[in-house]
C-alpha atoms as a PDB file:
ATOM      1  CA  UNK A   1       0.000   0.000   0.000  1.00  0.00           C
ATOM      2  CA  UNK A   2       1.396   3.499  -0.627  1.00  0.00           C
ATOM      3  CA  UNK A   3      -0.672   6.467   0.598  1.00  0.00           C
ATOM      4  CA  UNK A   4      -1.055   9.398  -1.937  1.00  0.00           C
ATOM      5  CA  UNK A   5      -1.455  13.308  -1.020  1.00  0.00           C
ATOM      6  CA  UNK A   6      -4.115  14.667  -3.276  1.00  0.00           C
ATOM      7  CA  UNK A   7      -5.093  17.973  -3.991  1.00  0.00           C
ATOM      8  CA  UNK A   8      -8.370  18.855  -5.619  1.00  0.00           C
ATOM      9  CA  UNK A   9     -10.931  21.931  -7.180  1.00  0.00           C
ATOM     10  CA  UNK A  10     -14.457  21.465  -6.953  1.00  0.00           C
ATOM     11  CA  UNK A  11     -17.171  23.339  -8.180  1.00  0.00           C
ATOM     12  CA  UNK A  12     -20.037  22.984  -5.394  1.00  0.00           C
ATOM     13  CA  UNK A  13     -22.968  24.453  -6.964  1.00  0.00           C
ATOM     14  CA  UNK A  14     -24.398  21.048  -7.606  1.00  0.00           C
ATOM     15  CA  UNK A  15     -23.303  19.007  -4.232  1.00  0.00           C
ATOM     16  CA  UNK A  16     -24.899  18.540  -0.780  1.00  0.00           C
ATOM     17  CA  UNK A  17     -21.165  19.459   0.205  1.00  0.00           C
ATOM     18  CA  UNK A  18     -18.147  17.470   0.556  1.00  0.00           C
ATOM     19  CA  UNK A  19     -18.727  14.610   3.380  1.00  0.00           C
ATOM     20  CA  UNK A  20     -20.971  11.327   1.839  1.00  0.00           C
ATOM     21  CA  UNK A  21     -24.455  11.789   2.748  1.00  0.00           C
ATOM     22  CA  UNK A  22     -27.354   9.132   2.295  1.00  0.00           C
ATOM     23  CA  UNK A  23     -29.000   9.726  -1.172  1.00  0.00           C
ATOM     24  CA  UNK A  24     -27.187  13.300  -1.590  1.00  0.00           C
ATOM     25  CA  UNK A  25     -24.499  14.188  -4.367  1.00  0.00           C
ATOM     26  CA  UNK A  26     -21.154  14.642  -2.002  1.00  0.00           C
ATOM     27  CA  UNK A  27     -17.425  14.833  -3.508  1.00  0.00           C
ATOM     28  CA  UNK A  28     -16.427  12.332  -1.331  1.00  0.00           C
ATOM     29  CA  UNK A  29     -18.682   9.939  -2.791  1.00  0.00           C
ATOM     30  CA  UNK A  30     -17.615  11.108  -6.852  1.00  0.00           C
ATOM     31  CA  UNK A  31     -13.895  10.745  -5.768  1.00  0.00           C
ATOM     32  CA  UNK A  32     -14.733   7.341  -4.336  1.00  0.00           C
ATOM     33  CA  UNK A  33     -16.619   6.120  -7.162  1.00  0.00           C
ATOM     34  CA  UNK A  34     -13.531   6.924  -9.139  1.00  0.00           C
ATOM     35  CA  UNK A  35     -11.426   5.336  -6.992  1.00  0.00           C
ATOM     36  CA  UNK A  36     -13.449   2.644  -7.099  1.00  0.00           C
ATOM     37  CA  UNK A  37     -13.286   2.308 -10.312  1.00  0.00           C
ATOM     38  CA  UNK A  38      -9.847   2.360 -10.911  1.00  0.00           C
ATOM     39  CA  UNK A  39     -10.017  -0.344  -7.902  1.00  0.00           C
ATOM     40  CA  UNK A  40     -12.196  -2.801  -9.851  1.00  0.00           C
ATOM     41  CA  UNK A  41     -14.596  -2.341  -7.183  1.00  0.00           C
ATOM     42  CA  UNK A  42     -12.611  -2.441  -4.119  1.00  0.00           C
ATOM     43  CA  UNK A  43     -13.428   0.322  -1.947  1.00  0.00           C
ATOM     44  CA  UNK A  44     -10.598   3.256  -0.729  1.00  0.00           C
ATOM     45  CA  UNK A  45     -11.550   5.645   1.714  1.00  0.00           C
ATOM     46  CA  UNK A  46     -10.344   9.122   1.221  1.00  0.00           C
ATOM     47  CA  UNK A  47      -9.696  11.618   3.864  1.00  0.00           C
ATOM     48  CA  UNK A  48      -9.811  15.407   3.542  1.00  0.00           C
ATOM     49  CA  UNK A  49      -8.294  18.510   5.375  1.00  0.00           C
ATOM     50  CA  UNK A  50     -12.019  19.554   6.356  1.00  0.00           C
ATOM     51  CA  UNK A  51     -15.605  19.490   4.964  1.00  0.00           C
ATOM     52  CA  UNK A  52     -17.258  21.926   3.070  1.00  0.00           C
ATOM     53  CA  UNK A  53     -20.557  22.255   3.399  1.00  0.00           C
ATOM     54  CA  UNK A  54     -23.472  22.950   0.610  1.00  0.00           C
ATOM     55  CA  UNK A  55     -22.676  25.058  -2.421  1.00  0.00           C
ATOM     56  CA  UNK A  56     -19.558  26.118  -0.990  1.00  0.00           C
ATOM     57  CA  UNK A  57     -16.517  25.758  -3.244  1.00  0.00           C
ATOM     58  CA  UNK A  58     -13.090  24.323  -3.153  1.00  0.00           C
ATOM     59  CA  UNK A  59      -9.482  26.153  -5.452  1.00  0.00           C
ATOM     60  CA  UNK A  60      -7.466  23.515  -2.811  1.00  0.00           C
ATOM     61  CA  UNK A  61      -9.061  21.234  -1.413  1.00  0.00           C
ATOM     62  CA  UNK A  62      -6.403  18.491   0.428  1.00  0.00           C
ATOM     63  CA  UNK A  63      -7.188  14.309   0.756  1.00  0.00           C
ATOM     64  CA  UNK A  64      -5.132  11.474   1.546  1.00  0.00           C
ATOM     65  CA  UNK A  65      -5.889   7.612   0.454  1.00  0.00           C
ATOM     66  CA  UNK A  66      -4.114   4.314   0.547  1.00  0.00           C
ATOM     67  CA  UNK A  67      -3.868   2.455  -2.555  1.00  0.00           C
ATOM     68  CA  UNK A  68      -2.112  -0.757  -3.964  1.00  0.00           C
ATOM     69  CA  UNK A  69      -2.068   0.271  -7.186  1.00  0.00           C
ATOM     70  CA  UNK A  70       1.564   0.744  -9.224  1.00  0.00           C
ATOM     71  CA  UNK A  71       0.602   3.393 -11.282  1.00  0.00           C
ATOM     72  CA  UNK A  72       3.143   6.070 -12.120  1.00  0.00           C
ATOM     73  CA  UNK A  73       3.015   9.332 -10.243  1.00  0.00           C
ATOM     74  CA  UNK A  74       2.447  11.550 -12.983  1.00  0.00           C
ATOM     75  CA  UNK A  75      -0.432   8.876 -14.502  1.00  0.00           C
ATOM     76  CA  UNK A  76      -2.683   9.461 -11.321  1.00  0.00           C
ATOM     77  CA  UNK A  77      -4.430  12.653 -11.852  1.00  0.00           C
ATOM     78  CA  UNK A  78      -4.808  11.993 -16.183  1.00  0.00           C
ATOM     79  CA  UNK A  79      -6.542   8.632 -14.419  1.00  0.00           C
ATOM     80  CA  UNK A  80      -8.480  10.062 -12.188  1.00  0.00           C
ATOM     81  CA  UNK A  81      -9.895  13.526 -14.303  1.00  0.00           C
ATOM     82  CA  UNK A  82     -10.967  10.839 -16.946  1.00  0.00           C
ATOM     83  CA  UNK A  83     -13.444   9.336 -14.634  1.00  0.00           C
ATOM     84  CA  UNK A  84     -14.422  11.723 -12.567  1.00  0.00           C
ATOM     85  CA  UNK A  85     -17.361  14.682 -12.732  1.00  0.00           C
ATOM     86  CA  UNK A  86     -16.501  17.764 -14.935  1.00  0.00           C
ATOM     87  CA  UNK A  87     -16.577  20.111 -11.473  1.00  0.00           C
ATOM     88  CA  UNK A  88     -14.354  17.957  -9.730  1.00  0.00           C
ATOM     89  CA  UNK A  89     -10.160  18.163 -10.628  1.00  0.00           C
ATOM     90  CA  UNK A  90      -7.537  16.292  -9.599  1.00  0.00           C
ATOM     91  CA  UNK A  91      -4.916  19.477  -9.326  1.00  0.00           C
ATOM     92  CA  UNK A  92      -1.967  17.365  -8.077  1.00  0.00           C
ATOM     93  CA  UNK A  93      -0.853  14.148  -6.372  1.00  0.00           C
ATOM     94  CA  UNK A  94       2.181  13.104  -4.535  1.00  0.00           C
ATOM     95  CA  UNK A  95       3.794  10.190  -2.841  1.00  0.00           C
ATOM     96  CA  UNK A  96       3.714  10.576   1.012  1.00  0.00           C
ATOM     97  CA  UNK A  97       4.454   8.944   3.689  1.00  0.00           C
ATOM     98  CA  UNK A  98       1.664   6.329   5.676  1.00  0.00           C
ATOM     99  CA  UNK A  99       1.777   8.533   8.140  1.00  0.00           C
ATOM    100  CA  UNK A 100       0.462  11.718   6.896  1.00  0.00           C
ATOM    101  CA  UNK A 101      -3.060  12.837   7.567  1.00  0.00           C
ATOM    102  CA  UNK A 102      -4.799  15.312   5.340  1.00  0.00           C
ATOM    103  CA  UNK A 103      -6.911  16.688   8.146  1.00  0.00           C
ATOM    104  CA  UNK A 104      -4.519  16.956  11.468  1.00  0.00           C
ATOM    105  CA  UNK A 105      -1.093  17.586   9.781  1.00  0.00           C
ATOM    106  CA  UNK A 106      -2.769  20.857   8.219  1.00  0.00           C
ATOM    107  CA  UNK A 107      -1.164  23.687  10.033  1.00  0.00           C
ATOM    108  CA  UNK A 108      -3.266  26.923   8.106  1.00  0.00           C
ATOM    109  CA  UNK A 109      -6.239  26.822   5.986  1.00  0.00           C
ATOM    110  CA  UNK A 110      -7.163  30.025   3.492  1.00  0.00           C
ATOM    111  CA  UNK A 111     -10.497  30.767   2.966  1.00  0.00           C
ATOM    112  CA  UNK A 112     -11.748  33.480   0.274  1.00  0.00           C
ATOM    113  CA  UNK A 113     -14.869  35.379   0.159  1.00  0.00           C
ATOM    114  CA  UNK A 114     -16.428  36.445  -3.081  1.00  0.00           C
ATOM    115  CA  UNK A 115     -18.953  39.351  -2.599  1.00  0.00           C
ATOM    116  CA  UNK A 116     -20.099  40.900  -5.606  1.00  0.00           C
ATOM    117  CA  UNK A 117     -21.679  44.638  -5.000  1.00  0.00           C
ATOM    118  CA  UNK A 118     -23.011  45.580  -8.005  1.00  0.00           C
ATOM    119  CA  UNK A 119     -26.793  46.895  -7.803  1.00  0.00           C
ATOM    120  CA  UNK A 120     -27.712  44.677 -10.661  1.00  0.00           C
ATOM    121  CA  UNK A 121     -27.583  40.985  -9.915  1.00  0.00           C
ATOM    122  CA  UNK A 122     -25.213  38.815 -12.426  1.00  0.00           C
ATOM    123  CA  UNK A 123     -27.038  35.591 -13.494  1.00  0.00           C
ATOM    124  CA  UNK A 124     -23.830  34.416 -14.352  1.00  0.00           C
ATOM    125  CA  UNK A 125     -22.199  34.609 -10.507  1.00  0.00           C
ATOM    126  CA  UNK A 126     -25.045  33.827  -8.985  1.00  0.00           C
ATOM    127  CA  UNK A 127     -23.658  30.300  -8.108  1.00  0.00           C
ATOM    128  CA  UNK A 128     -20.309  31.550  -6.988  1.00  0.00           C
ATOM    129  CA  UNK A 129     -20.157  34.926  -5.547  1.00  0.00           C
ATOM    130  CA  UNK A 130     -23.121  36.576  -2.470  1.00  0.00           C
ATOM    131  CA  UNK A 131     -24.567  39.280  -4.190  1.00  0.00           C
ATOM    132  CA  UNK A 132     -24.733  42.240  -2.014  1.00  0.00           C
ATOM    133  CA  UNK A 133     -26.187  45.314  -3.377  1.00  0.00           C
ATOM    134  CA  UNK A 134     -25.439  47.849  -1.059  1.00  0.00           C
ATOM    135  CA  UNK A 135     -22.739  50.575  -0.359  1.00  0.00           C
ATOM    136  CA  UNK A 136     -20.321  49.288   2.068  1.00  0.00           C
ATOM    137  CA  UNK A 137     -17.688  51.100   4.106  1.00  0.00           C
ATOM    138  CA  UNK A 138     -14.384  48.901   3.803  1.00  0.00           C
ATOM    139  CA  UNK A 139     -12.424  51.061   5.976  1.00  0.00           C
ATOM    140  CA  UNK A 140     -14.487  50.449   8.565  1.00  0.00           C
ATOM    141  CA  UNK A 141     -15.058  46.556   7.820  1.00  0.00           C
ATOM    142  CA  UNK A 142     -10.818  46.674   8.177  1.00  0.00           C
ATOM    143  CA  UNK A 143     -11.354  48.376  11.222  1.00  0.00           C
ATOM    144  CA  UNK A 144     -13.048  45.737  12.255  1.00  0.00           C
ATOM    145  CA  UNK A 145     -11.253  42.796  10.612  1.00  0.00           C
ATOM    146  CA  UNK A 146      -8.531  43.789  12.368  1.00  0.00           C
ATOM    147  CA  UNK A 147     -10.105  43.125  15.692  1.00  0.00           C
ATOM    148  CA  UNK A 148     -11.118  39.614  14.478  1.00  0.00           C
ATOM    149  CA  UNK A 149      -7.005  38.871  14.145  1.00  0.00           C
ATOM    150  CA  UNK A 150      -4.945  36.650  16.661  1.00  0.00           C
ATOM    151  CA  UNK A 151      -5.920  33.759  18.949  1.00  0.00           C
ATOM    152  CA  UNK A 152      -9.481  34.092  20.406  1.00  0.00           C
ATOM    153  CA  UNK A 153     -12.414  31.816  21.629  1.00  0.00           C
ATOM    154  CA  UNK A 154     -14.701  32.232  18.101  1.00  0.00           C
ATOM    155  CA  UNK A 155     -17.792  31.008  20.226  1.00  0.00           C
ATOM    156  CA  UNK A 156     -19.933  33.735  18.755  1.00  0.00           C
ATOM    157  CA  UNK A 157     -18.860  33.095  15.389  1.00  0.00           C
ATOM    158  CA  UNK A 158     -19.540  29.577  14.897  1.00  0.00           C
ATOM    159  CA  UNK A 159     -22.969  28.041  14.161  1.00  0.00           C
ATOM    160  CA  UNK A 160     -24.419  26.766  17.493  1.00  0.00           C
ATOM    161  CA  UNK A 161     -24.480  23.045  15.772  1.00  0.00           C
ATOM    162  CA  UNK A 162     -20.500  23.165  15.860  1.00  0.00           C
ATOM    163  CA  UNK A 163     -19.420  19.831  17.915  1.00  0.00           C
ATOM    164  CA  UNK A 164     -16.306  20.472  19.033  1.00  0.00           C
ATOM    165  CA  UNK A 165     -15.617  21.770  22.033  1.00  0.00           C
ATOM    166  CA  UNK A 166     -12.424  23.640  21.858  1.00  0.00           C
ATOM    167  CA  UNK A 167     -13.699  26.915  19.754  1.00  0.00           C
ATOM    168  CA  UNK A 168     -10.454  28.897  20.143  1.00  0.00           C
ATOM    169  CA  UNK A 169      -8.271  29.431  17.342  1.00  0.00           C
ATOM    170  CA  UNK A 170      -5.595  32.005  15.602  1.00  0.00           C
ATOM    171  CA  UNK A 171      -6.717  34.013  12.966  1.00  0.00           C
ATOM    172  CA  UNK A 172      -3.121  34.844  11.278  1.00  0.00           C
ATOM    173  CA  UNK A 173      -4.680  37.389   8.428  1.00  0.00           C
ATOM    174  CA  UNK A 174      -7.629  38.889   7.118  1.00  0.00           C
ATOM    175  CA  UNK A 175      -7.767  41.082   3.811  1.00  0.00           C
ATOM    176  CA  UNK A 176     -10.205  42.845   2.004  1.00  0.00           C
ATOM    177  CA  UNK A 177      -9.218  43.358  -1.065  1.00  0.00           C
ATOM    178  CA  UNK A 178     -12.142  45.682  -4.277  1.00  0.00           C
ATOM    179  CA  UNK A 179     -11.705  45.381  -7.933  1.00  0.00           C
ATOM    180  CA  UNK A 180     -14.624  47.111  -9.565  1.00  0.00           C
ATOM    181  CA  UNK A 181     -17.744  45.703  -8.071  1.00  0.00           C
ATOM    182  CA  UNK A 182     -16.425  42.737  -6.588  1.00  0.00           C
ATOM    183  CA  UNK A 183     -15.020  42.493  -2.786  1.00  0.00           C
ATOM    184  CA  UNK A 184     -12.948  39.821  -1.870  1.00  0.00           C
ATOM    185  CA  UNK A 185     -12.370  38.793   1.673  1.00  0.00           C
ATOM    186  CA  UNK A 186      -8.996  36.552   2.678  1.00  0.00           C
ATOM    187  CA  UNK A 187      -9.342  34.975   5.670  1.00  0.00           C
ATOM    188  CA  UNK A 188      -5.924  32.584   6.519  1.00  0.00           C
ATOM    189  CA  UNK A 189      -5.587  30.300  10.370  1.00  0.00           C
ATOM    190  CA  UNK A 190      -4.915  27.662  11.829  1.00  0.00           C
ATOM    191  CA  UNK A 191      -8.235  26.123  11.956  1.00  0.00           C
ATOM    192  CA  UNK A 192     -11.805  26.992  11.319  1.00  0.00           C
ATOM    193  CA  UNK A 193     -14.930  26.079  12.812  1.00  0.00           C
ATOM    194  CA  UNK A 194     -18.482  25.182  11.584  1.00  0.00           C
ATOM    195  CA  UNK A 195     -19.976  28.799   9.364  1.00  0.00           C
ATOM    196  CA  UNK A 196     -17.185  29.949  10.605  1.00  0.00           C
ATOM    197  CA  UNK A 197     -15.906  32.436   8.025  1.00  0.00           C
ATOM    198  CA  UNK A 198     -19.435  32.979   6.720  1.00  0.00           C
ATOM    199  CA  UNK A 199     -20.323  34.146  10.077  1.00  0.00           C
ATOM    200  CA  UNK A 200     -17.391  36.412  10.262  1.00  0.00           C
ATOM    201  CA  UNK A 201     -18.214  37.793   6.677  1.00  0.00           C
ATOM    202  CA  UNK A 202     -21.634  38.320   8.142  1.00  0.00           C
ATOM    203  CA  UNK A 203     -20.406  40.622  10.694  1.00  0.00           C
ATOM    204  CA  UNK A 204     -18.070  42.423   9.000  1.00  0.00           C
ATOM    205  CA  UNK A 205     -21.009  43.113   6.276  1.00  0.00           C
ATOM    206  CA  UNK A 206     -22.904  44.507   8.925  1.00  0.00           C
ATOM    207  CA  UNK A 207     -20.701  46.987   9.838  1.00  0.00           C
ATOM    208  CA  UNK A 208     -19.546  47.880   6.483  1.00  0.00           C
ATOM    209  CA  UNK A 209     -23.635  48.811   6.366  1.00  0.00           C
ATOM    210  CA  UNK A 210     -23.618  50.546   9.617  1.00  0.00           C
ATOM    211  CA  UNK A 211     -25.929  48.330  11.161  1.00  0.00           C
ATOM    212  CA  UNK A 212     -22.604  47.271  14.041  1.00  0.00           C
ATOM    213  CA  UNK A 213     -19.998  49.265  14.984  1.00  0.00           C
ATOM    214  CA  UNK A 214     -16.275  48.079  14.492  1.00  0.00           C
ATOM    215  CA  UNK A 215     -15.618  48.948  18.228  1.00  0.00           C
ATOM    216  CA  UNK A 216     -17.899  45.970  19.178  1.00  0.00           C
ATOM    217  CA  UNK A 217     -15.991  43.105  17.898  1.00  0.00           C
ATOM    218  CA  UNK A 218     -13.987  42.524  21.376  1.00  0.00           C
ATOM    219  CA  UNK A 219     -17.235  42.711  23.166  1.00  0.00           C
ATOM    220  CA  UNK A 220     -18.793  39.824  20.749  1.00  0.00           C
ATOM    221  CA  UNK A 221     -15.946  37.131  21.514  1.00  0.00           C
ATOM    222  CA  UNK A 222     -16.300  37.897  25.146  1.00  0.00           C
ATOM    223  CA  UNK A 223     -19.992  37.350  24.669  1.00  0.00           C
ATOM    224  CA  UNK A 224     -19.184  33.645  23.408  1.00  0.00           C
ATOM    225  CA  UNK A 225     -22.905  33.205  22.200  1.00  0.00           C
ATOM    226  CA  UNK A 226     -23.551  33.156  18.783  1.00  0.00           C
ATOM    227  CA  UNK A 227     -26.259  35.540  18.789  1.00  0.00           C
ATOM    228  CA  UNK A 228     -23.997  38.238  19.643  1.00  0.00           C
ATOM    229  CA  UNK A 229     -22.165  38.018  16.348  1.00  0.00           C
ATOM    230  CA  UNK A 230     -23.882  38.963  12.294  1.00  0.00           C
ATOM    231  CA  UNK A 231     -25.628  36.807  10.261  1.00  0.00           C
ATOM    232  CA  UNK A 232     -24.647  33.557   8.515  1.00  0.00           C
ATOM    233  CA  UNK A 233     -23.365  34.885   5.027  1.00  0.00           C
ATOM    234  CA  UNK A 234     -24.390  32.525   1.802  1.00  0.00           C
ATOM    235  CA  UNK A 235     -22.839  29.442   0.900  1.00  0.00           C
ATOM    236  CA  UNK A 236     -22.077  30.192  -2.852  1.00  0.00           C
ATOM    237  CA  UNK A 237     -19.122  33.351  -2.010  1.00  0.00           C
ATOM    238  CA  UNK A 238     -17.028  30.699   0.132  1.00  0.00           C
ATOM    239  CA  UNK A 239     -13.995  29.344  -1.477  1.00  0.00           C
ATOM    240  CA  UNK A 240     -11.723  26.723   0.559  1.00  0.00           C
ATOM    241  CA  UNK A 241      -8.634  28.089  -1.150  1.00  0.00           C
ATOM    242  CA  UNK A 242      -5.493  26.036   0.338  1.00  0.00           C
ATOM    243  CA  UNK A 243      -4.116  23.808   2.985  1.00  0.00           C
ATOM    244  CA  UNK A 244      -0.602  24.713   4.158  1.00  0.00           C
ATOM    245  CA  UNK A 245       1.341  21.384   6.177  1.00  0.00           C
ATOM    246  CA  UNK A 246       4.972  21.767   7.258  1.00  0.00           C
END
């Protein structure tokens, strides 16, 4: 068996997000099916860096799977992208070692956030930007982003559903970055939890809108109730954009 680091793109517009689901479209499930049928039939398990959920979208998306398969390094993703969907891409595969783990040997994640402000809605980015057609005040959603940065309990900015119990993580950069009528919001550390970033988008939108001062963000995290923090921004902006390991 040799164990394979994968990197993928996915368009999500058409899944139920990325974990298999009963009787739901999932990219797990496609990239197992492919497997699969590489496999003649036998079953590999892939593991990923994180889930996405519904609609949301992957540039670099990281798995891991164990296969016995002798196929040549460079073969694997011209095998793979012949079987599989047209909005899911193999990017990349390497050789690693059986010990590495796609999901707890990830030391950053990047996130991006596609907002586009334009009054008039685009039909053709309506399944991968939030249309949001109202003046916003980035200087003041900085303001505020920079409040969100360093190593904090995110409590109020995590859906209430989220499982885990340690919510604190270190948010190592946030940038907002305009080009015409589209915003783009970079969000990089060292974990994320559950609506995580699409709550913190959320936030920030509201006080780009006036509707929250920038001031208030220290007073949200010591809140630690999700309530306390914006709404949950759309699925279709959200981009899982990379996976940085040592």
């Amino acid at each position: 068996m040799k164990r394979y680091k994968c990197t993928i793109s996915y368009d999500g517009a058409q899944f139920f997000g990325y974990q298999i689901q009963p009787n739901k479209r999932t990219v797990q499930e496609e990239i197992e099916k492919a497997l699969a049928n590489l496999h003649k039939g036998l079953h590999i398990r892939v593991t990923a860096s994180g889930r996405t959920d519904t609609k949301v979208h992957a540039k670099g998306q990281v798995i891991h799977f164990d296969s016995p398969l002798s196929i040549p390094i460079h073969k694997w993703p011209v095998a793979l992208n012949s079987i599989l969907p047209e909005d899911i891409t193999v990017v990349d595969i390497k050789n690693t070692d059986a010990q590495f783990h796609a999901r707890f040997d990830a030391v950053s994640k990047e996130y991006r956030y596609f907002i586009y402000l334009n009054k008039v809605r685009d039909p053709f980015k309506r399944f991968y930007t939030y249309h949001f057609p109202y003046g916003v005040d980035l200087q003041e959603m900085e303001e505020a982003s920079k409040l969100m940065l360093g190593t904090h309990d995110f409590t109020s900015f995590c859906s209430a559903k989220t499982e885990t119990e340690d919510k604190v993580r270190t948010m190592k950069e946030i940038t907002l970055s305009k080009e015409n009528d589209m915003l783009v919001i970079r969000f990089v550390g060292n974990g994320f939890l559950y609506n995580m970033v699409r709550i913190l988008v959320g936030t920030l939108l509201e006080v780009g809108t006036g509707r929250r001062e920038a001031s208030s963000i220290p007073a949200i995290f010591e809140r630690r109730d999700r309530s306390a923090a914006g709404k949950t921004a759309a699925p279709q902006g959200l981009y899982l954009w990379k996976v940085d390991y040592e």
